[in-house]
Protein backbone atom coordinates (compact mmCIF):
# COMPACT_ATOMS: atom_id res chain seq x y z
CA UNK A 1 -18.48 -41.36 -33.82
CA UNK A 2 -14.64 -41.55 -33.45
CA UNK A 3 -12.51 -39.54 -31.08
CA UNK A 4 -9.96 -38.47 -33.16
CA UNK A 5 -12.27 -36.06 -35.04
CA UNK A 6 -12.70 -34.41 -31.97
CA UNK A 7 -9.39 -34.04 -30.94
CA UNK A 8 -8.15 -31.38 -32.14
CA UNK A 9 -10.78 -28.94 -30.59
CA UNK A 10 -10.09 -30.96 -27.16
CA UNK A 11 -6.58 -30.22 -27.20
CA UNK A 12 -7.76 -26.75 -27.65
CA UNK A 13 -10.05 -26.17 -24.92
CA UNK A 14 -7.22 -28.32 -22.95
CA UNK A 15 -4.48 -25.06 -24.01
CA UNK A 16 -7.23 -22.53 -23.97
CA UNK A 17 -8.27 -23.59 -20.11
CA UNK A 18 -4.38 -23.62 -19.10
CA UNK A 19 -3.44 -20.52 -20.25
CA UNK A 20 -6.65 -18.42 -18.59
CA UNK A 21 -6.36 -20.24 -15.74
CA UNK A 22 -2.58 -19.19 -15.35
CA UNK A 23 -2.71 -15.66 -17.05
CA UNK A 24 -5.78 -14.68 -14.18
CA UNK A 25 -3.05 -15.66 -11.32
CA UNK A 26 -2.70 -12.29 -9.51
CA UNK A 27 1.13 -11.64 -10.06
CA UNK A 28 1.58 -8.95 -7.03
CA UNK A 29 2.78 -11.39 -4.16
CA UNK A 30 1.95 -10.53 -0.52
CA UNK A 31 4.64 -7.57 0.74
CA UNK A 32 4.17 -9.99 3.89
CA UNK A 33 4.60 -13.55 4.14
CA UNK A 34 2.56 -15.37 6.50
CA UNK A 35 1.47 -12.55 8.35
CA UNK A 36 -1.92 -11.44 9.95
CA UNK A 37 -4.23 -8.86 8.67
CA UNK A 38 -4.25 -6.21 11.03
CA UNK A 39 -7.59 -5.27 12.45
CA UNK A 40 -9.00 -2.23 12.39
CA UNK A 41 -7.83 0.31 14.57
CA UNK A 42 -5.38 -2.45 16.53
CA UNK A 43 -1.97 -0.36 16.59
CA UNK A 44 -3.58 3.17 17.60
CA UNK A 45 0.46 4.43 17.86
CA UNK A 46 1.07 4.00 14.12
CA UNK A 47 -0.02 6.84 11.84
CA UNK A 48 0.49 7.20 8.15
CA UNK A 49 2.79 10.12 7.04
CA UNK A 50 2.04 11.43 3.27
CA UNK A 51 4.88 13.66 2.26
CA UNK A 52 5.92 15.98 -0.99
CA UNK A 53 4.69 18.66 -3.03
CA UNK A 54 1.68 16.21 -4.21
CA UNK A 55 0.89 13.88 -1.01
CA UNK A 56 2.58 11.42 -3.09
CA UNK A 57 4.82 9.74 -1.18
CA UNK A 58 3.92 7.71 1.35
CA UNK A 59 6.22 6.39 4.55
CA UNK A 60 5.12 5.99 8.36
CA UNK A 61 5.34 6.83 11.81
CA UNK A 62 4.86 6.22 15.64
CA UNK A 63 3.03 8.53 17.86
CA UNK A 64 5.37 9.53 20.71
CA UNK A 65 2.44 12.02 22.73
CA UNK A 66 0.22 14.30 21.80
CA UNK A 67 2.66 16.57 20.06
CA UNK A 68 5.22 14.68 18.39
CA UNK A 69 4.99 11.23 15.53
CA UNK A 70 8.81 9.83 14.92
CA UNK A 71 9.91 8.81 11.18
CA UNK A 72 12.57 7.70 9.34
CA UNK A 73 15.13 10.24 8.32
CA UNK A 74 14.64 9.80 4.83
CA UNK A 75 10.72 10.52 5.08
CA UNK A 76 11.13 14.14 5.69
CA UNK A 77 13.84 14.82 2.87
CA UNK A 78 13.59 15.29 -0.62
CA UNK A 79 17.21 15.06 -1.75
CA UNK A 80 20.97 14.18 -0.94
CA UNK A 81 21.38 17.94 0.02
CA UNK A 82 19.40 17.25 3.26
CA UNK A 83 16.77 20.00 2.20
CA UNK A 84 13.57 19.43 3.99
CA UNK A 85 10.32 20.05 2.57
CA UNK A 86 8.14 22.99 4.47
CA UNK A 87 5.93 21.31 7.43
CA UNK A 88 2.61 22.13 5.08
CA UNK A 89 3.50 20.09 2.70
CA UNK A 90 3.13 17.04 4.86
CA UNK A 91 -0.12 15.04 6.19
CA UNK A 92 -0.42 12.94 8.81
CA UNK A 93 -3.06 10.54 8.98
CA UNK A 94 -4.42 8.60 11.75
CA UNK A 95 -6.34 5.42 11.66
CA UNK A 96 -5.71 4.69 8.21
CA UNK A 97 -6.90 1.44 7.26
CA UNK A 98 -7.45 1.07 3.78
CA UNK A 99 -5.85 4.34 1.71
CA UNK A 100 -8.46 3.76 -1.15
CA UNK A 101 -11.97 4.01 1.10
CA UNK A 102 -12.52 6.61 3.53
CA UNK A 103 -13.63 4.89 6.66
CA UNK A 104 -12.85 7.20 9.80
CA UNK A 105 -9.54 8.32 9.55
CA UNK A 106 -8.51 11.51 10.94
CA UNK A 107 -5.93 13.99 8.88
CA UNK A 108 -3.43 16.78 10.44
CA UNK A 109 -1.33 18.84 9.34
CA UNK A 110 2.13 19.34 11.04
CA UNK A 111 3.54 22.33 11.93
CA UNK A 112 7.31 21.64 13.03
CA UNK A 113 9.59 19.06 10.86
């Protein structure tokens, strides 16, 4: 039996291998480089804040007391104008872990932006 016959389905596995093993490569790269994976209920002061007409987007907060979670500016705006959305249409959300499992967090609404 000689080689060469063989070769030309060889060098196709050889291409075929390459190009699954590089097209399965995740391609989302860690928003965090190096970092630690936060266990579960470590930073008790940080709460998730879902804002707009749809809970749709997404920023966070500290809690200050039992009253009152700081933000960024920009997290309780929905334009240039500086108009605010109504306090219902916000969610706060505490002991988020993983958004796509429900595993003990806690929602609120607020009441004052």
């Amino acid at each position: 039996m000689r080689l060469e016959k063989y070769s030309p389905f060889f060098a196709f596995f050889v291409v075929f291998y390459y190009a699954t093993t590089i097209y399965a490569q995740p391609k989302i790269s860690p928003r965090v480089s190096h970092g630690e994976r936060a266990k579960q209920l470590q930073w008790p002061s940080q709460v998730l804040i879902l804002t707009g007409t749809n809970i749709g987007r997404v920023c966070g907060g500290s809690v200050l007391n039992s009253e009152w979670v700081l933000t960024a500016g920009h997290c309780v705006r929905t334009n240039e104008d500086g108009v605010q959305h109504e306090p219902l249409k916000y969610k706060l959300v505490f002991g988020e872990y993983n958004r796509f499992l429900e595993d003990g967090e806690v929602y609120r609404n607020i009441v004052k932006v």
